[in-house]
Protein backbone atom coordinates (compact mmCIF):
# COMPACT_ATOMS: atom_id res chain seq x y z
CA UNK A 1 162.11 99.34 102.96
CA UNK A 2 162.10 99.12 99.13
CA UNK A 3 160.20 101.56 97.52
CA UNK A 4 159.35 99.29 95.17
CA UNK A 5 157.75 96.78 97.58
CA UNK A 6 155.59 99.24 99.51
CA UNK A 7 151.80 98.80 98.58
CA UNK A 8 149.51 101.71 100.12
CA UNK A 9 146.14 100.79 101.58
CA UNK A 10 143.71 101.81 98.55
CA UNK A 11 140.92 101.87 101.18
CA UNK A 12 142.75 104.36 103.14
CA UNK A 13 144.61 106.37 99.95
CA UNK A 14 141.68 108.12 98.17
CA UNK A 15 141.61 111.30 99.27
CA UNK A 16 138.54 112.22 100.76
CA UNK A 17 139.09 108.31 103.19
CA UNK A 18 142.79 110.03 103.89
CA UNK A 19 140.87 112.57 105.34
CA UNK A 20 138.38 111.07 107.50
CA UNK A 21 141.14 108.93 109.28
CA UNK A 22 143.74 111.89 109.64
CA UNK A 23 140.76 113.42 111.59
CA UNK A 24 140.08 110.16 113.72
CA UNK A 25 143.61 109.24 114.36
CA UNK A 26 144.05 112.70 115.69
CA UNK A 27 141.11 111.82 118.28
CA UNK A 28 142.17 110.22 121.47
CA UNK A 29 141.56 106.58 121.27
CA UNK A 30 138.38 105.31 122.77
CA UNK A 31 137.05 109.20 121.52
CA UNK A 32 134.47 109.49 118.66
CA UNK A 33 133.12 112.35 117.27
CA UNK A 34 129.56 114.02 115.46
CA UNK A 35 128.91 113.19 112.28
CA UNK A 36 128.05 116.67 112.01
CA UNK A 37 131.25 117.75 113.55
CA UNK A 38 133.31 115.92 111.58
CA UNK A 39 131.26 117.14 108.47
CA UNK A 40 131.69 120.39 109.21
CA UNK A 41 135.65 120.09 109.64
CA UNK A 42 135.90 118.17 106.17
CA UNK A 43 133.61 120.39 104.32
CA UNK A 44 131.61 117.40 102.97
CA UNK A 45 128.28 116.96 101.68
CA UNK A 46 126.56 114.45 104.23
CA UNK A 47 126.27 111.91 101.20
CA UNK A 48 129.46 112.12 99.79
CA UNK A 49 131.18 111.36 104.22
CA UNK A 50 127.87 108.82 104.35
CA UNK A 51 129.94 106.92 101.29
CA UNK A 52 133.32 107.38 102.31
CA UNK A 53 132.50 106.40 106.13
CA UNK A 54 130.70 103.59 104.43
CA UNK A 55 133.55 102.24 102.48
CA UNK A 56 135.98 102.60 105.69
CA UNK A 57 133.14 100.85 108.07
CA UNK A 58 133.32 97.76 105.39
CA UNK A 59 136.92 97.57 106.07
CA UNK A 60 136.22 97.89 109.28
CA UNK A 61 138.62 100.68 110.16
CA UNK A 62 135.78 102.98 111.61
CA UNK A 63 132.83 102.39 113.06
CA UNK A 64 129.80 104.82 114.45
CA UNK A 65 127.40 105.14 117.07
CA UNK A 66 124.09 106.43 117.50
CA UNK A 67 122.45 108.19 120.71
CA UNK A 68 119.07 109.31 121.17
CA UNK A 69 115.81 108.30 118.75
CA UNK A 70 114.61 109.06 115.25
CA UNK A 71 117.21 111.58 114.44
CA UNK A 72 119.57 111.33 117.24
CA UNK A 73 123.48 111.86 117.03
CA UNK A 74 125.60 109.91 115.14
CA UNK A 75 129.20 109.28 116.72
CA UNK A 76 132.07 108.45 114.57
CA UNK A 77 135.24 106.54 116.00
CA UNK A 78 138.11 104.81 114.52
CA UNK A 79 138.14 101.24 115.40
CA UNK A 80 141.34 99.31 116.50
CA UNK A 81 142.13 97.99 113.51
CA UNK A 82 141.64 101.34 111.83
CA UNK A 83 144.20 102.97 114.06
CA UNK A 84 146.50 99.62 113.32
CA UNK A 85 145.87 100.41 109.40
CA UNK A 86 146.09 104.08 109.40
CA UNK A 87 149.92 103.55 111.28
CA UNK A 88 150.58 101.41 108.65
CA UNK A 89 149.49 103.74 106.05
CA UNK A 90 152.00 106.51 107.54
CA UNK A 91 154.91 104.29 107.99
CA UNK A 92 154.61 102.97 104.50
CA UNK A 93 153.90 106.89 102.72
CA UNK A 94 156.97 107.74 104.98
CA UNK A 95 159.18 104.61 103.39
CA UNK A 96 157.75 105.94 100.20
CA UNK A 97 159.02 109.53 100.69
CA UNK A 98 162.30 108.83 102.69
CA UNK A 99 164.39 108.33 99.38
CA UNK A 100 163.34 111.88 97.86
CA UNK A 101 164.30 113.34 101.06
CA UNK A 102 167.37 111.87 101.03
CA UNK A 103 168.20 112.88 97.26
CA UNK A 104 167.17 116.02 98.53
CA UNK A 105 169.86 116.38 101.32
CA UNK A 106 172.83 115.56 98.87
């Protein structure tokens, strides 16, 4: 793949959104996890993973959950096509990096 021709998700690349699906795609599929817990392992404000989780819902790469009443649980999850996108994401960054590491091995 031409370096040239790859074209990273913007959804996916800003950092913080990097960071929320590394954590999902790490989950099992079919797993979710707390909002709280997945807070806690980002070290994010609840606003700032609100907006984030926000923008990746819209693209519909994650979606949540929510168990109990008034202020039950929230569960997180990447959807299908979030998994499909975040795979792409790697292979692409990977296509990105390959020629460096090959410069590298000279």
């Amino acid at each position: 793949m031409n370096p040239a021709d790859v074209q990273l998700d913007p959804v996916i690349h800003a950092q913080a959104r990097l960071r929320v699906m590394t954590t999902l795609a790490a989950l099992p599929t079919e797993d979710r996890i707390a909002f709280g817990r997945l807070r806690e392992l980002l070290d994010m404000t609840p606003g700032n993973l609100i907006t984030h989780l926000r923008k990746l819902d819209e693209a519909g790469y994650t979606d949540s959950t929510k168990t109990g009443t008034g202020r039950g649980t929230t569960y997180v999850y990447l959807t299908d096509a979030g998994r499909t996108a975040f795979d792409r994401y790697m292979r692409q960054l990977r296509a990105l990096l390959e020629p460096v590491s090959d410069e590298g091995d000279s």
